[in-house]
N, C-alpha and C. Protein backbone atom coordinates (compact mmCIF):
# COMPACT_ATOMS: atom_id res chain seq x y z
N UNK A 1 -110.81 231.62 95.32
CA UNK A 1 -110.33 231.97 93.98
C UNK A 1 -110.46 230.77 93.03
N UNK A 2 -109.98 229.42 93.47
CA UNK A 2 -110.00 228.16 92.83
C UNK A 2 -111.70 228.11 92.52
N UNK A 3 -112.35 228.30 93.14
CA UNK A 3 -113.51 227.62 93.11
C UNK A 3 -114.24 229.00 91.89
N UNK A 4 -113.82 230.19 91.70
CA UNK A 4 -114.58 231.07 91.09
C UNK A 4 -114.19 230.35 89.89
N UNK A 5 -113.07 229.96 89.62
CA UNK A 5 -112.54 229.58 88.26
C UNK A 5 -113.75 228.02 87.54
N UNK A 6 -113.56 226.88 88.51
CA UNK A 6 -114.10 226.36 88.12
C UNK A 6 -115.52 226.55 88.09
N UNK A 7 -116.02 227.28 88.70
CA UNK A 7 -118.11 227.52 88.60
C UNK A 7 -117.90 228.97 87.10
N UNK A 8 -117.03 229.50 86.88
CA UNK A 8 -116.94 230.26 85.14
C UNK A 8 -116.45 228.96 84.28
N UNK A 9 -115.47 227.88 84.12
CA UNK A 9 -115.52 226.72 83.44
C UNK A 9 -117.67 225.90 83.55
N UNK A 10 -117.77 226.10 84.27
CA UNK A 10 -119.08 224.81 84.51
C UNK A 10 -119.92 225.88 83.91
N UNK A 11 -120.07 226.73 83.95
CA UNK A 11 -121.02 228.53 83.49
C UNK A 11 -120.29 227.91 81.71
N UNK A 12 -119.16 228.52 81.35
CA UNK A 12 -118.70 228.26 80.08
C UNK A 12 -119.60 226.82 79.44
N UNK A 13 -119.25 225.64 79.82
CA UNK A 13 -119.56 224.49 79.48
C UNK A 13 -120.74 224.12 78.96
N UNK A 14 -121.96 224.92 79.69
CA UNK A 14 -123.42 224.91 79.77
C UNK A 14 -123.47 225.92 78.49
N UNK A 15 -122.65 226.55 78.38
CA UNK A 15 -122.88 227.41 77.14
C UNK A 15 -122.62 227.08 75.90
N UNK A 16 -121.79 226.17 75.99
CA UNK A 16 -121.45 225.31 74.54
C UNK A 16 -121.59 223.83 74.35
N UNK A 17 -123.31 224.12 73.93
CA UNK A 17 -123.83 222.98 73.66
C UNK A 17 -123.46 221.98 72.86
N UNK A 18 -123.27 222.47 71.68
CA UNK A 18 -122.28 221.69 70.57
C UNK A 18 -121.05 220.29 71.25
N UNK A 19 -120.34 221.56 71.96
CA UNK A 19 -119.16 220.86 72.09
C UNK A 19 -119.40 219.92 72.93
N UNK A 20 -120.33 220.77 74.05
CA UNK A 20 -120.79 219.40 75.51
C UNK A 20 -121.23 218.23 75.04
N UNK A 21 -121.59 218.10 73.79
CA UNK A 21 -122.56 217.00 73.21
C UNK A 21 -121.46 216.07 72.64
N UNK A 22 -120.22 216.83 71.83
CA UNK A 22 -119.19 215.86 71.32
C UNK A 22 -118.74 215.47 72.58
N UNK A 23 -118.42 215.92 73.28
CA UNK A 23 -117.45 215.82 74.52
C UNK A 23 -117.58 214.67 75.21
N UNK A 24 -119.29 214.73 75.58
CA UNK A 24 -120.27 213.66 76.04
C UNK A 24 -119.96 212.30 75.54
N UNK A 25 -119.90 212.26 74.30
CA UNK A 25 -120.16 211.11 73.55
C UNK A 25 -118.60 210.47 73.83
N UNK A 26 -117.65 211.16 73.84
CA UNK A 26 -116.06 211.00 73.84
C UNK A 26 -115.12 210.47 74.74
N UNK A 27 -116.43 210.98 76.25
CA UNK A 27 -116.12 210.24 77.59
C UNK A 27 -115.84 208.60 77.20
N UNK A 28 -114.74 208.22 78.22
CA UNK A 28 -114.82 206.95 77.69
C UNK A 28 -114.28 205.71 79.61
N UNK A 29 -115.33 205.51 79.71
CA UNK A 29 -115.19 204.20 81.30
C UNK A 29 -115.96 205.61 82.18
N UNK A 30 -114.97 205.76 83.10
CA UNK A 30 -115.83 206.33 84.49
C UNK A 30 -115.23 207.87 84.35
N UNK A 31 -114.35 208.43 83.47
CA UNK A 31 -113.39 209.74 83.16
C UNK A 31 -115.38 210.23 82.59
N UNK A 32 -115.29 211.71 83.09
CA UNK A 32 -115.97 212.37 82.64
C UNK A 32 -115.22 213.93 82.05
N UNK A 33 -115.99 214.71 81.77
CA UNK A 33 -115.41 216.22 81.45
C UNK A 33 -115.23 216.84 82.73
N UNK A 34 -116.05 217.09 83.17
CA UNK A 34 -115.77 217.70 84.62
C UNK A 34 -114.16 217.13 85.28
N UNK A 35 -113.82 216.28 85.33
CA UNK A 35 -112.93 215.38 86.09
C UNK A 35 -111.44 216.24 85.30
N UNK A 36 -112.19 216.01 83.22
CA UNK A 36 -111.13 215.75 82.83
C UNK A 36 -110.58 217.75 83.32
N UNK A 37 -111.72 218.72 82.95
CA UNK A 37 -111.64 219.84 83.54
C UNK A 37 -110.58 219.64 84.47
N UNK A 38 -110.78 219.50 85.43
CA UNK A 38 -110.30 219.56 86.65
C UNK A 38 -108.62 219.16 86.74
N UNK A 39 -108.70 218.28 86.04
CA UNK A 39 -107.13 217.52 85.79
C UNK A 39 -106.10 218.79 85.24
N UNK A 40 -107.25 218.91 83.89
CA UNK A 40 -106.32 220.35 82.70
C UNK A 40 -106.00 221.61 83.63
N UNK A 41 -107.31 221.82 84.35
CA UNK A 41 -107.08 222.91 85.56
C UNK A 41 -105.50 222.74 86.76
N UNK A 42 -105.60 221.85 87.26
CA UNK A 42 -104.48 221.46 88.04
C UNK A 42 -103.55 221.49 87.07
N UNK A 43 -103.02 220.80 86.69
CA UNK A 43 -101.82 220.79 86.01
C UNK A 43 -101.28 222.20 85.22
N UNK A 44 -102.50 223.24 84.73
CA UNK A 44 -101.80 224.10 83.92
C UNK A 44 -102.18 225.63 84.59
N UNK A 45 -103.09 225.24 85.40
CA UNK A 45 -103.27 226.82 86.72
C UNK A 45 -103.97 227.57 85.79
N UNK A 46 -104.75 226.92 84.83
CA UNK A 46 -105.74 227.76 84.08
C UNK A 46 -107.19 226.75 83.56
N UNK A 47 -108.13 227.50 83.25
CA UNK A 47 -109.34 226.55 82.87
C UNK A 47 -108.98 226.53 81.37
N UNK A 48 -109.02 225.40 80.76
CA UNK A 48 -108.29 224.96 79.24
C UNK A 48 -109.42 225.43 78.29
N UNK A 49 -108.71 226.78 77.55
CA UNK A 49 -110.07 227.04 76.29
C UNK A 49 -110.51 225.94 75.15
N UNK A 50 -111.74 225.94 74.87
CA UNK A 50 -112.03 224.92 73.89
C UNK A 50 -112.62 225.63 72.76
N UNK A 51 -111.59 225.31 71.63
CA UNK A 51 -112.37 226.02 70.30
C UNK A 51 -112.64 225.19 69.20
């Protein structure tokens, strides 16, 4: 179940180029999106919408 959630987040992500590109740039040391994904995921038992 965990894992369907995050491969529809990584599916989502690839779809919003825009944002992947700010996002990209925003990373900051060794923290990536994926990671930060993952963190927002744990803590709130949902994949965090981005608008």
């Amino acid at each position: 179940m965990h894992c369907t959630k995050i491969v529809r987040a990584m599916v989502l992500m690839n779809n919003l180029w825009p944002a992947r590109h700010i996002a990209r740039q925003a990373v900051d040391g060794h923290e990536s999106l994926i990671s930060l994904m993952f963190f927002l995921s744990s803590e709130t038992g949902t994949v965090p919408a981005v608008k």
